[in-house]
N, C-alpha and C. Protein backbone atom coordinates (compact mmCIF):
# COMPACT_ATOMS: atom_id res chain seq x y z
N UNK A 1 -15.75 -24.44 12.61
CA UNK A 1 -16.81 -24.06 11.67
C UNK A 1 -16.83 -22.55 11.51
N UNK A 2 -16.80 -21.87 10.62
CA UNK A 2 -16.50 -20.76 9.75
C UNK A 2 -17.82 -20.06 10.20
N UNK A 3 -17.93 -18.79 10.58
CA UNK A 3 -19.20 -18.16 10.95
C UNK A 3 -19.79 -17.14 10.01
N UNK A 4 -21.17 -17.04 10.40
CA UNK A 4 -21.41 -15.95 8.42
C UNK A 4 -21.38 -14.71 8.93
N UNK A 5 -20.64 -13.76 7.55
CA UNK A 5 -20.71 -12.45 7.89
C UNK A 5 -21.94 -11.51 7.81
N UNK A 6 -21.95 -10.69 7.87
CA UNK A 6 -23.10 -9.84 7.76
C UNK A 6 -24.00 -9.96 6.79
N UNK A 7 -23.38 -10.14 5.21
CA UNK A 7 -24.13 -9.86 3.99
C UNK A 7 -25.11 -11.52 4.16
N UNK A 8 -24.55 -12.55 4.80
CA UNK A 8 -25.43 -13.80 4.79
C UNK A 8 -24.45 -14.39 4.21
N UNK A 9 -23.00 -14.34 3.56
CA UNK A 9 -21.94 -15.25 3.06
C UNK A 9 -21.47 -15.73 4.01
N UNK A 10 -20.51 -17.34 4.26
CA UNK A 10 -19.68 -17.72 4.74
C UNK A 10 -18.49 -16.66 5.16
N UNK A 11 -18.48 -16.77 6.48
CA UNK A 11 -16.66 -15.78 6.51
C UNK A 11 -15.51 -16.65 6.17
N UNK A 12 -14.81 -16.52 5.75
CA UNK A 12 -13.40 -17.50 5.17
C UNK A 12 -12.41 -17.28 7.11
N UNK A 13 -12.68 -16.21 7.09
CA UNK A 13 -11.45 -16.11 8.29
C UNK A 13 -12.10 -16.03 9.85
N UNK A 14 -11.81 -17.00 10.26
CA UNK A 14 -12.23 -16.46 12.02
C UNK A 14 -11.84 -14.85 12.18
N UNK A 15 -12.88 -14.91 13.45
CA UNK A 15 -12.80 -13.67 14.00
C UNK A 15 -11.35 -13.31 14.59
N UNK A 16 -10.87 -14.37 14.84
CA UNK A 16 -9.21 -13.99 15.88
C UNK A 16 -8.62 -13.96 14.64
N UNK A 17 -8.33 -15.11 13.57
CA UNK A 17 -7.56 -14.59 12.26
C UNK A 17 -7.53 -13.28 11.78
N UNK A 18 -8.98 -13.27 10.98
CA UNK A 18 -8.89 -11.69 10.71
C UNK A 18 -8.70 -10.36 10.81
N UNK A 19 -8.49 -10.62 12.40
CA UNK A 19 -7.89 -9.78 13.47
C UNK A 19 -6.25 -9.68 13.53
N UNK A 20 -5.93 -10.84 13.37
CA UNK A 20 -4.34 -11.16 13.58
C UNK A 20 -3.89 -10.57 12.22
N UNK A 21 -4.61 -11.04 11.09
CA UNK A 21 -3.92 -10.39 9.63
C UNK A 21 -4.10 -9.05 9.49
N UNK A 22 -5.20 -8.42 10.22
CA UNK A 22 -5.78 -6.82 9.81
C UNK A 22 -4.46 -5.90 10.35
N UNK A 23 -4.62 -6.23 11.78
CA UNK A 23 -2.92 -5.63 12.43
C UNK A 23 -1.80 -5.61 11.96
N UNK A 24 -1.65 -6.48 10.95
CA UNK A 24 -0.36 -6.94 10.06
C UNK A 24 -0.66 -5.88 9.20
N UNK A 25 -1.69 -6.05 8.54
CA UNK A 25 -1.93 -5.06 7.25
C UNK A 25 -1.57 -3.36 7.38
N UNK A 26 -2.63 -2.86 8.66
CA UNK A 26 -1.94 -1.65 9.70
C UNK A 26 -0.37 -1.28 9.60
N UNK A 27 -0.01 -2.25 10.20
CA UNK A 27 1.44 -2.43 10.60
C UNK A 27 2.20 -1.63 9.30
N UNK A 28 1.95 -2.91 8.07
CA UNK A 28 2.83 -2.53 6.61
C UNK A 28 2.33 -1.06 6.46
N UNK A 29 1.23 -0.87 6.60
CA UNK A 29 0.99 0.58 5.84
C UNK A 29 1.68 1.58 6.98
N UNK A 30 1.59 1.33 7.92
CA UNK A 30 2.31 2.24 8.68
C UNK A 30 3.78 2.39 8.95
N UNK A 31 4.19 1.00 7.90
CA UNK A 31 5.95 0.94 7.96
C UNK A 31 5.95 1.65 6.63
N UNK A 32 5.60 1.25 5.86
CA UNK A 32 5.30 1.67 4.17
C UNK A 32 5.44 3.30 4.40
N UNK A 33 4.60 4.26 4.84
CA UNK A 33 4.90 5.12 5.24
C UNK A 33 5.68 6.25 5.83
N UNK A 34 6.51 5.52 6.80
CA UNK A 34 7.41 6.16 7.82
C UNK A 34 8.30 5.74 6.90
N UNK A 35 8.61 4.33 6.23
CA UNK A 35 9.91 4.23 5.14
C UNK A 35 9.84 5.53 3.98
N UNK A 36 8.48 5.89 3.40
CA UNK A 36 8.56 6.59 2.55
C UNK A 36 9.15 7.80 3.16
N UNK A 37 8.55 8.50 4.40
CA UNK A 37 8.94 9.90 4.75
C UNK A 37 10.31 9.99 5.32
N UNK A 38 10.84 8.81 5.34
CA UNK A 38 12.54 8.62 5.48
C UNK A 38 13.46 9.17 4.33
N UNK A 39 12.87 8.43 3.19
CA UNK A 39 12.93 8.35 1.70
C UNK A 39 12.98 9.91 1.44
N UNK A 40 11.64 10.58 1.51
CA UNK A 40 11.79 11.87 1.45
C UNK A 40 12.40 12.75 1.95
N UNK A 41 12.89 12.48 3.01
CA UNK A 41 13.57 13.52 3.97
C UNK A 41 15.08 13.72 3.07
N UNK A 42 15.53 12.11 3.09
CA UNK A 42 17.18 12.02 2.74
C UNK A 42 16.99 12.68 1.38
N UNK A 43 15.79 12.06 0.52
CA UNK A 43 16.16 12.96 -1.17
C UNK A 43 15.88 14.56 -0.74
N UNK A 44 15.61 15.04 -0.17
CA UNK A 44 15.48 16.21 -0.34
C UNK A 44 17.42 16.77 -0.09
N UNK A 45 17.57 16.31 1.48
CA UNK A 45 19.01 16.43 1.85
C UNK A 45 19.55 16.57 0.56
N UNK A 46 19.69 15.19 -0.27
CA UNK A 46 20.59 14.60 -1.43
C UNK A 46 20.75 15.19 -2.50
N UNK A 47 19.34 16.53 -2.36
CA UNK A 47 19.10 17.20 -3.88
C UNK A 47 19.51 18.27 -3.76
N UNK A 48 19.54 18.86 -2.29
CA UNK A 48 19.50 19.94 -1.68
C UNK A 48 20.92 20.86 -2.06
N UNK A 49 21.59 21.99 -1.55
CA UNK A 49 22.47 22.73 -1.61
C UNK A 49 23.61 22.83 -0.47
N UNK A 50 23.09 21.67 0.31
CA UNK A 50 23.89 21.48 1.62
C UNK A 50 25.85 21.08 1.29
N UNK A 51 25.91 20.80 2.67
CA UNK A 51 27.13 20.27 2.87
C UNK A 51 27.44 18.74 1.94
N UNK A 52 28.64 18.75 1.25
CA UNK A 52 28.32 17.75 0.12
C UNK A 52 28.97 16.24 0.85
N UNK A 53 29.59 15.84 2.10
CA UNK A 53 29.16 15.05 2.91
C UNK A 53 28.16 14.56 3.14
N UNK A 54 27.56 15.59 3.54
CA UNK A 54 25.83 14.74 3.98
C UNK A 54 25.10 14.71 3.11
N UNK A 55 25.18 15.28 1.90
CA UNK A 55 24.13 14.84 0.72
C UNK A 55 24.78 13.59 0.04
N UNK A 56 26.24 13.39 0.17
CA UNK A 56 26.55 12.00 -0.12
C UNK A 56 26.07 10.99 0.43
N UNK A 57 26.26 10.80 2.13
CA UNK A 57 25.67 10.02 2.66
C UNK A 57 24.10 9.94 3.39
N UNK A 58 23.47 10.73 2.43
CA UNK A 58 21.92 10.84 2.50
C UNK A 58 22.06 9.83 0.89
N UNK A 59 22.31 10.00 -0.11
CA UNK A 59 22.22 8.82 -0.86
C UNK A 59 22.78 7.42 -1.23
N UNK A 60 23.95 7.45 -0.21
CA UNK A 60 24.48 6.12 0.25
C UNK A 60 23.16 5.48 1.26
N UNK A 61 22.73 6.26 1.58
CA UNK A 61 21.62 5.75 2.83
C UNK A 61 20.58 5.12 1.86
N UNK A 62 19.93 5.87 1.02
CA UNK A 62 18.92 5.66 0.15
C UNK A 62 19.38 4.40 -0.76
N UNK A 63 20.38 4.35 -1.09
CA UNK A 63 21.01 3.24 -2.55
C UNK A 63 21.20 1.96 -1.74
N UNK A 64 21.45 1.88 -0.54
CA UNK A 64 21.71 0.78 0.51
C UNK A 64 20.65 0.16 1.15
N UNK A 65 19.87 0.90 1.91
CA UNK A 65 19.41 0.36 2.72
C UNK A 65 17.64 0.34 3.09
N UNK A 66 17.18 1.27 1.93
CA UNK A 66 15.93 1.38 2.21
C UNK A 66 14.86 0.49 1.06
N UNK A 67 15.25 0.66 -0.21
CA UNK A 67 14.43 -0.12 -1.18
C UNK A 67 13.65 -1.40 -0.57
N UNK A 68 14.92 -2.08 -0.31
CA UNK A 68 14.27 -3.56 0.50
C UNK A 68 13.33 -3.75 1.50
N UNK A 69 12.97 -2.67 2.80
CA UNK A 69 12.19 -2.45 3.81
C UNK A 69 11.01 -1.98 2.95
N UNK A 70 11.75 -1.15 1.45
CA UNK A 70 9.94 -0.15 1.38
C UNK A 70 9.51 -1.55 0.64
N UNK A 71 9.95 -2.42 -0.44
CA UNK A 71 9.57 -3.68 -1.08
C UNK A 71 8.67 -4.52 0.11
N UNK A 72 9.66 -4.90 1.07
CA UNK A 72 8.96 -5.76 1.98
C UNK A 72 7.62 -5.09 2.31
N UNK A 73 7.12 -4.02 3.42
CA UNK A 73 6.08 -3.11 3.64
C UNK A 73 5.24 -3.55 2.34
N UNK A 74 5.42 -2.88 1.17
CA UNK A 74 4.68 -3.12 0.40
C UNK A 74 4.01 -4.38 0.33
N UNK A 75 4.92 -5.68 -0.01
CA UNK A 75 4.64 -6.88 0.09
C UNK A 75 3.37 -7.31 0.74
N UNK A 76 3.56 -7.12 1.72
CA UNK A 76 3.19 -7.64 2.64
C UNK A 76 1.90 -6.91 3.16
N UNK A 77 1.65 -5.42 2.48
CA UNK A 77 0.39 -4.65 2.35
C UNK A 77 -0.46 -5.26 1.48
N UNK A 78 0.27 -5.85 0.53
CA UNK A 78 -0.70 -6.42 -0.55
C UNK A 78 -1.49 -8.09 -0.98
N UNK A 79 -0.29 -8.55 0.52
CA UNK A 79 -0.46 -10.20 1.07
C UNK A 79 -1.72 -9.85 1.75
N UNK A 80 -1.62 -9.49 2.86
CA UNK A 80 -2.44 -9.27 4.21
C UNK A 80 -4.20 -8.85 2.89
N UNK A 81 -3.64 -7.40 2.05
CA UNK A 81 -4.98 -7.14 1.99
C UNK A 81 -5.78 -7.78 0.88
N UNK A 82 -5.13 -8.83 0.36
CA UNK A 82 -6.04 -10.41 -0.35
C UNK A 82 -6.05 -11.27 0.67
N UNK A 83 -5.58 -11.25 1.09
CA UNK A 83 -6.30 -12.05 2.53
C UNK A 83 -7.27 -11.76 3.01
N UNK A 84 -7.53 -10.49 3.46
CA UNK A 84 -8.98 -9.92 3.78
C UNK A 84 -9.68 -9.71 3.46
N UNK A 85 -9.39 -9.49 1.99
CA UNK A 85 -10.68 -9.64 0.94
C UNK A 85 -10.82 -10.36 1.07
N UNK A 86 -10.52 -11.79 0.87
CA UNK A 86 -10.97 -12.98 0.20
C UNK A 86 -11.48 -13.09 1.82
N UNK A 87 -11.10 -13.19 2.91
CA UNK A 87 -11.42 -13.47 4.10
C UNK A 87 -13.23 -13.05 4.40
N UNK A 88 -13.16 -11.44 3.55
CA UNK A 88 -14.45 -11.01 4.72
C UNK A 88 -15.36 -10.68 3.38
N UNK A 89 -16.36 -9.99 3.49
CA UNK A 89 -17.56 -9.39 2.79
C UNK A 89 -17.51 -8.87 2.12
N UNK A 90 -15.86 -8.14 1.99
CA UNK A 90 -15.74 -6.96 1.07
C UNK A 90 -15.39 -7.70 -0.46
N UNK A 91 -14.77 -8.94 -0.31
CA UNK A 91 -14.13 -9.56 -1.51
C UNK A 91 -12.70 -8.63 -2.23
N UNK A 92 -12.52 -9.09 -3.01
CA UNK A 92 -11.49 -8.67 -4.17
C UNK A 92 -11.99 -7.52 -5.12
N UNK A 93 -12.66 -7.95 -5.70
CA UNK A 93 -13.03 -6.77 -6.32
C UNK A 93 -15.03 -6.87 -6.57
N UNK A 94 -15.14 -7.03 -5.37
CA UNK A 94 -16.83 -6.60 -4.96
C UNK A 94 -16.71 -5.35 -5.25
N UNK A 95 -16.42 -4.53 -4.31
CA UNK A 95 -16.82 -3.06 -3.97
C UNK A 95 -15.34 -2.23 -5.01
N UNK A 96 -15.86 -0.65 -5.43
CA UNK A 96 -14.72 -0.07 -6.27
C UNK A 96 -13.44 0.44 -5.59
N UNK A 97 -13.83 0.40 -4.03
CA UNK A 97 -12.57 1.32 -3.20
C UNK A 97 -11.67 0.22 -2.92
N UNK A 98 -12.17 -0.75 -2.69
CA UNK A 98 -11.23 -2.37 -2.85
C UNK A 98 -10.39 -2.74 -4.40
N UNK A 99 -11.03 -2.53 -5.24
CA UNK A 99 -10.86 -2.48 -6.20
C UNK A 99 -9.27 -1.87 -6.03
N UNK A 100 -9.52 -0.61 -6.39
CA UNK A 100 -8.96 0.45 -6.63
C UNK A 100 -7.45 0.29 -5.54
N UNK A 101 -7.98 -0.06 -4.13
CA UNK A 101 -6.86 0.04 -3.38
C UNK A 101 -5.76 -1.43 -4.20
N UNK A 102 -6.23 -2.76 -4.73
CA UNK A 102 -5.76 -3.36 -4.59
C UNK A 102 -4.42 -3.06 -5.96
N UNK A 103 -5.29 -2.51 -7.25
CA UNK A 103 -4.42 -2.13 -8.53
C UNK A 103 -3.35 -1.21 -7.68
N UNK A 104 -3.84 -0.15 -7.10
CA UNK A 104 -2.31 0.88 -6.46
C UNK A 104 -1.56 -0.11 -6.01
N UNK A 105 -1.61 -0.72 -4.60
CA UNK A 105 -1.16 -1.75 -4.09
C UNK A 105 -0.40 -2.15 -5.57
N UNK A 106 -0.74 -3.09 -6.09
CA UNK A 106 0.09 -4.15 -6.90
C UNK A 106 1.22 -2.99 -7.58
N UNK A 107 0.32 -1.91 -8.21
CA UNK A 107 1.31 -0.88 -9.38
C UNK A 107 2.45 -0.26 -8.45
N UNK A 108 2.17 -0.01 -6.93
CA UNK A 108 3.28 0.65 -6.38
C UNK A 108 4.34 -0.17 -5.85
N UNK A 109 4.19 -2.10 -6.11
CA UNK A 109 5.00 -2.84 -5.58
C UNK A 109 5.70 -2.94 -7.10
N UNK A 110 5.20 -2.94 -8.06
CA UNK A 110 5.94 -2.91 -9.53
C UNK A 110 6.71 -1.81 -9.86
N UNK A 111 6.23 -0.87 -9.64
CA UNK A 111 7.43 -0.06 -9.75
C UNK A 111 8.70 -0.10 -8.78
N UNK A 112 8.31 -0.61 -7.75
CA UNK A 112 9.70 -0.82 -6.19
C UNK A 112 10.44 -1.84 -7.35
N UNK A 113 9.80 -2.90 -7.64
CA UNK A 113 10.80 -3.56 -8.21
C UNK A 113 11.14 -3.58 -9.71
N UNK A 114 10.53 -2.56 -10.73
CA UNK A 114 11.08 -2.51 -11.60
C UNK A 114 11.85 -0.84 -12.40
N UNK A 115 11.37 -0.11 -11.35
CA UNK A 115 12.15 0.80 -11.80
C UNK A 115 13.26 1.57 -10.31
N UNK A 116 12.65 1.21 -8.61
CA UNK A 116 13.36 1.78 -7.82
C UNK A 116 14.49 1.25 -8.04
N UNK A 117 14.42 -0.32 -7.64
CA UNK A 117 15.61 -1.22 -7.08
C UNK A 117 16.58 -1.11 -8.21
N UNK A 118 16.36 -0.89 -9.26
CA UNK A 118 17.46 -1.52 -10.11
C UNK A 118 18.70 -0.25 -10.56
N UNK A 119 17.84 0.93 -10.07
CA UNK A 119 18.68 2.25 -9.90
C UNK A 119 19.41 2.25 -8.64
N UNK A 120 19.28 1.86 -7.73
CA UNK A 120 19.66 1.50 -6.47
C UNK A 120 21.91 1.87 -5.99
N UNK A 121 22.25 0.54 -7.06
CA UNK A 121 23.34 0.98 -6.82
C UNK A 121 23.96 1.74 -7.67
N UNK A 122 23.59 2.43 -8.45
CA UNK A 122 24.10 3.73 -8.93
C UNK A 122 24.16 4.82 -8.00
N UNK A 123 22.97 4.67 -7.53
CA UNK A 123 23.00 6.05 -6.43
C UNK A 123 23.52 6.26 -5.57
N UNK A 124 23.90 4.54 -4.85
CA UNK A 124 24.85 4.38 -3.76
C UNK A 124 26.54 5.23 -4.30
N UNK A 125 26.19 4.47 -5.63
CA UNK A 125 28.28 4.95 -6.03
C UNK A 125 28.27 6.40 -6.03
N UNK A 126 27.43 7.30 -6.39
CA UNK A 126 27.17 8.68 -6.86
C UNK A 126 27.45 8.90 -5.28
N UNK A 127 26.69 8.90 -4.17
CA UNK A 127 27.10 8.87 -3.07
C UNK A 127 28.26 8.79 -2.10
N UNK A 128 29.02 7.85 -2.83
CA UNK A 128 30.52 7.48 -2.29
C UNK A 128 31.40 8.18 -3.13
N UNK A 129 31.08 8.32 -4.12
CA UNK A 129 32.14 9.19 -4.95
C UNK A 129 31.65 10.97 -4.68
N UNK A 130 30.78 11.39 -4.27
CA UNK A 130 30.14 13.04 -3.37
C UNK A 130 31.38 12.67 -1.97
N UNK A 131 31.00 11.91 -1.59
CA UNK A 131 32.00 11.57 -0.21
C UNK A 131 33.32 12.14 -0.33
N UNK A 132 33.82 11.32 -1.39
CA UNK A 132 35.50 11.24 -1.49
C UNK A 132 35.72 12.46 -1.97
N UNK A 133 35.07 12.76 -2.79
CA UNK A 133 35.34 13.99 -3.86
C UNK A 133 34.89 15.29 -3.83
N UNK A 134 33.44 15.61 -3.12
CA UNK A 134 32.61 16.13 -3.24
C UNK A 134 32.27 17.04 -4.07
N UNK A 135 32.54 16.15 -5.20
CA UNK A 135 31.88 16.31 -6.57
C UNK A 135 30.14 15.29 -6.95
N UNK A 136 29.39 15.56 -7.46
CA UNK A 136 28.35 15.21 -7.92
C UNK A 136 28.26 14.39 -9.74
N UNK A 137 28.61 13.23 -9.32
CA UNK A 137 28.75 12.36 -10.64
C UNK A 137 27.40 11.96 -11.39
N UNK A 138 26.39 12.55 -11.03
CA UNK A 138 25.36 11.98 -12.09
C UNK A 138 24.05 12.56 -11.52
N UNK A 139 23.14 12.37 -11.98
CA UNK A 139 22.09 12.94 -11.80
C UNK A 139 20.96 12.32 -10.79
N UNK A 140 20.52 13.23 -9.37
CA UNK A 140 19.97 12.60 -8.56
C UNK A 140 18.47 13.18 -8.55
N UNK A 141 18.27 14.38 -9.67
CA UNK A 141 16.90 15.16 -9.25
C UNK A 141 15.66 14.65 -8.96
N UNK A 142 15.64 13.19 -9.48
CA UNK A 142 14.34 12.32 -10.18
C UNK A 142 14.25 11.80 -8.82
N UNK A 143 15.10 11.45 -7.36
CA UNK A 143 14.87 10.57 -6.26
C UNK A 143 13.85 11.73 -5.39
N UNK A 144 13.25 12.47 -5.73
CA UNK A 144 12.65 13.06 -4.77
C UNK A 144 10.67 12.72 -5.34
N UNK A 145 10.83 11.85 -6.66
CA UNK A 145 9.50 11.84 -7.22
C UNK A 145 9.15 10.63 -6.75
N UNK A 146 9.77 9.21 -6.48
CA UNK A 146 9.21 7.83 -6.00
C UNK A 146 8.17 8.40 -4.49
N UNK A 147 8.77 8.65 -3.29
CA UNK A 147 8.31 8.64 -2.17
C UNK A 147 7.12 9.95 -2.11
N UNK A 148 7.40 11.02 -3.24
CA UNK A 148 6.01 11.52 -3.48
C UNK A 148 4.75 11.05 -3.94
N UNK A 149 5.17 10.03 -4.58
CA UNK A 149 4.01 9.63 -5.94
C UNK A 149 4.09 8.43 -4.32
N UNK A 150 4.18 8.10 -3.86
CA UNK A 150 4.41 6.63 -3.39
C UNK A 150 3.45 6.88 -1.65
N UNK A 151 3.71 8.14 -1.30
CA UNK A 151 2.48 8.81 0.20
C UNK A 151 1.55 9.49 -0.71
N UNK A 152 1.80 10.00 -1.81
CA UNK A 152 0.42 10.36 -2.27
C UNK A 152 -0.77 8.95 -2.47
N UNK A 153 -0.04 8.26 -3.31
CA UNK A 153 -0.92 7.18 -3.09
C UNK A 153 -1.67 5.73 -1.97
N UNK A 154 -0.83 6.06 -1.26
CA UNK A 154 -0.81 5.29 0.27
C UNK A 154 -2.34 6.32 1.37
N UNK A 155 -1.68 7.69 1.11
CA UNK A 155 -2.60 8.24 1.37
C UNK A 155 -4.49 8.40 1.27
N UNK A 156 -4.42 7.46 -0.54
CA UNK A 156 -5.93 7.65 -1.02
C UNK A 156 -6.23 6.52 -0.77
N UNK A 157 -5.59 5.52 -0.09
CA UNK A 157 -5.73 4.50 0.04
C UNK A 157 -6.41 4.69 1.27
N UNK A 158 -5.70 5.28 2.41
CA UNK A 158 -6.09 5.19 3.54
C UNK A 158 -7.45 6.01 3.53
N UNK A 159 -7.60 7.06 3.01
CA UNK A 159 -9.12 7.74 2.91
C UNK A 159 -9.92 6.66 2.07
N UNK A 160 -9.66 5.43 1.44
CA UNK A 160 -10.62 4.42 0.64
C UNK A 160 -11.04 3.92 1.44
N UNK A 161 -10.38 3.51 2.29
CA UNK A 161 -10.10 2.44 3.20
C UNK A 161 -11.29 3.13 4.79
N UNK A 162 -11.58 4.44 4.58
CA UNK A 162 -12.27 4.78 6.20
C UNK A 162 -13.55 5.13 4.98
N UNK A 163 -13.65 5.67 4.02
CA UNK A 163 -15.00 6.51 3.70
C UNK A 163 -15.53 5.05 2.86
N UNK A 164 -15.05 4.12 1.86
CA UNK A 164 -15.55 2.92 0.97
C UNK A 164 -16.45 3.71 0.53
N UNK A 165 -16.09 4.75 -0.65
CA UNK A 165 -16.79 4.78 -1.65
C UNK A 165 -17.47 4.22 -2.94
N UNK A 166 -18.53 4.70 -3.92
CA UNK A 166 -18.69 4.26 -5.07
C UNK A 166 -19.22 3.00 -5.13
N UNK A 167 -20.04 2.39 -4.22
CA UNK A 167 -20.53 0.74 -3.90
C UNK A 167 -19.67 -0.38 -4.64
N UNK A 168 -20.90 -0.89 -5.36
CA UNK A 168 -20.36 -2.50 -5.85
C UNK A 168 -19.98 -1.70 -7.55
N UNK A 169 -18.79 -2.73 -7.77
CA UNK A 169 -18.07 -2.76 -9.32
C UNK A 169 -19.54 -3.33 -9.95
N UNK A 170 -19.45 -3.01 -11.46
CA UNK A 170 -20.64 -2.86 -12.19
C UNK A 170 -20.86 -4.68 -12.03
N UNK A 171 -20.06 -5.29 -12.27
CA UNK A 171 -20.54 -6.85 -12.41
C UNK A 171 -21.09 -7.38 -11.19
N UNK A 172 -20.83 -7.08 -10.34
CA UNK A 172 -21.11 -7.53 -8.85
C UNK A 172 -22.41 -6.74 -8.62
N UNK A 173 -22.87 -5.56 -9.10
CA UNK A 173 -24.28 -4.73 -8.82
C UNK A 173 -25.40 -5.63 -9.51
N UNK A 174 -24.78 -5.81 -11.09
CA UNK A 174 -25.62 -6.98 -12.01
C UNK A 174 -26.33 -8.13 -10.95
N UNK A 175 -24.81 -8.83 -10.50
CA UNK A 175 -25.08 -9.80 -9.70
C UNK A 175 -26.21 -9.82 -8.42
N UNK A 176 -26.54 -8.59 -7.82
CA UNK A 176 -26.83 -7.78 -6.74
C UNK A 176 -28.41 -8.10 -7.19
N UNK A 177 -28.43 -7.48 -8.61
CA UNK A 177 -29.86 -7.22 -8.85
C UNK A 177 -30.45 -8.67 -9.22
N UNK A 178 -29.86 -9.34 -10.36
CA UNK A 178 -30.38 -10.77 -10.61
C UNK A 178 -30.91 -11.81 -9.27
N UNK A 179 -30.13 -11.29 -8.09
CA UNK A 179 -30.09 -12.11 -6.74
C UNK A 179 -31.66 -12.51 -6.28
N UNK A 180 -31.87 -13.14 -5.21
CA UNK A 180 -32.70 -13.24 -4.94
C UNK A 180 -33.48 -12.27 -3.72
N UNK A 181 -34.64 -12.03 -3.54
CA UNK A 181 -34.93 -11.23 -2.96
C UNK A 181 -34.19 -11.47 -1.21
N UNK A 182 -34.32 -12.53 -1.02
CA UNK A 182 -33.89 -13.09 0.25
C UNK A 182 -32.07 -12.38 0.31
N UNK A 183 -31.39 -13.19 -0.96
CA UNK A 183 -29.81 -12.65 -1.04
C UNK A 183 -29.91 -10.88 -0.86
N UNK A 184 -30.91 -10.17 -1.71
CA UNK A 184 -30.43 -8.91 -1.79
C UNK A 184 -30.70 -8.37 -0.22
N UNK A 185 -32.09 -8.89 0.46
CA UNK A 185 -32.29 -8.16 1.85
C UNK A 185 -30.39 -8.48 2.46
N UNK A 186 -30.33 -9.67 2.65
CA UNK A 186 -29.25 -9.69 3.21
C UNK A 186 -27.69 -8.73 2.74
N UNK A 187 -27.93 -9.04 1.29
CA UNK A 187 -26.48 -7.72 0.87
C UNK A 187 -26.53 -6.51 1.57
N UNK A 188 -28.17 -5.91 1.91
CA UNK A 188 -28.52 -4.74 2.43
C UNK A 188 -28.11 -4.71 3.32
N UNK A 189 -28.11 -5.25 4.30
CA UNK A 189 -28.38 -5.52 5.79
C UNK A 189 -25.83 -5.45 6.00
N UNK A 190 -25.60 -6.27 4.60
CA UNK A 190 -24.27 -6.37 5.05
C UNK A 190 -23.42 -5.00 4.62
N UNK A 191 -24.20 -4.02 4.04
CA UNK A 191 -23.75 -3.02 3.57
C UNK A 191 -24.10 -1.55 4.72
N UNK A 192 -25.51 -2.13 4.75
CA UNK A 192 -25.33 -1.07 6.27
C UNK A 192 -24.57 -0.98 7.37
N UNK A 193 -23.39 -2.41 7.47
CA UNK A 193 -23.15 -2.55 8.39
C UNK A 193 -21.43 -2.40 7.96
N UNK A 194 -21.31 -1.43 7.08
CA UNK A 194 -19.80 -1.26 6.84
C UNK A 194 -18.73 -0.86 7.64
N UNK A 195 -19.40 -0.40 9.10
CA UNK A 195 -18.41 0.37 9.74
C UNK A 195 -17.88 -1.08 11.20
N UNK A 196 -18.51 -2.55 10.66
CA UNK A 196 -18.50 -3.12 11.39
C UNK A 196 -16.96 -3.22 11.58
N UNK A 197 -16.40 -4.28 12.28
CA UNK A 197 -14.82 -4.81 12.79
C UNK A 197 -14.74 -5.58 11.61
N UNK A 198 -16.06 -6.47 11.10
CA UNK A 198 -15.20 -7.78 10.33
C UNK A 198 -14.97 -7.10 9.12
N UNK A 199 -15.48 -5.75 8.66
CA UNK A 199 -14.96 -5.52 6.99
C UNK A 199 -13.76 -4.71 7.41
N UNK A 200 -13.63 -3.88 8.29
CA UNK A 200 -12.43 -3.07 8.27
C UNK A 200 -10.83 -3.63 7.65
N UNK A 201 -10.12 -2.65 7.16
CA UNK A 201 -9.24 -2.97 6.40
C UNK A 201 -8.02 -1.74 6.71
């Protein structure tokens, strides 16, 4: 039997579930991350003025082997954190910092797969042909903008995610007010209590 959360709703997820998925969620953002500042390190190498060896195989590294880890991370940031919405108090798009985290989330897994991956093995060949030749066959300047745009936004996520700004999305406040006096004491009561374990995210 399902126990109620703070606001007076049903919780969807046990306490040990929501626990088990939240760590998961952690996890991705903290792989999501360390993949990105990988990402950044090698494009910088790759763009850089260095030895044209290692800026080859700084983008053989990048064209090979990383897209798929940052895809997965992502994935799986954006599995876990509809799960927890839907799991706890905060919902889907109740509150605007949920909101907000979930559109980045989705927009930064759409671009992994519609504009990183599919550049992917070009960059690898540009790479192998710097190797053999160490000549520079095509243009790499643009690999240093994904993993910027990509911790910048991971980043506002994580400050959404500790401060939950901007309360309830306008339809859900409507909802808030029409409620009953009994529902709203309780919304109160589940909003003061934001810094609890079961909303964390």
């Amino acid at each position: 039997m399902s126990k109620r959360s703070t606001n007076g709703k049903p919780a969807r997820l046990r306490p040990g579930v929501r626990k088990g998925v939240l760590v998961l969620h952690l996890l991705g953002v903290g792989a999501w991350i360390g993949i990105d500042v990988v990402v950044g390190i090698l494009a910088a190498v790759a763009t850089g003025s260095g030895d044209a060896a290692d800026r080859g195989l700084a983008l053989q590294v990048i064209g090979t082997y990383l897209a798929g880890p940052m895809l997965a991370a992502g994935v799986i940031v954006l599995v876990t954190g509809l799960v927890l919405g839907w799991g706890t108090k905060w919902g889907l798009v109740r509150f605007w910092w949920v909101a907000v985290k979930l559109v980045a989330n989705v927009l930064l897994v759409a671009l992994i797969v519609f504009l990183l991956m599919p550049g992917m093995a070009e960059v690898r060949s540009i790479g192998e042909a710097m190797v053999a030749t160490g000549e520079l066959t095509g243009d790499v300047s643009t690999l240093r903008f994904p993993p910027a745009v990509s911790l910048t936004v991971l980043t506002v996520a994580v400050v959404l995610s500790v401060y939950k700004p901007w309360g309830r999305t306008w339809f859900r406040e409507r909802a808030y007010r029409t409620g009953s006096p009994r529902q709203r004491g309780r919304s109160r009561t589940g909003r003061g209590a934001s810094t609890s374990s079961s909303g964390s995210r």
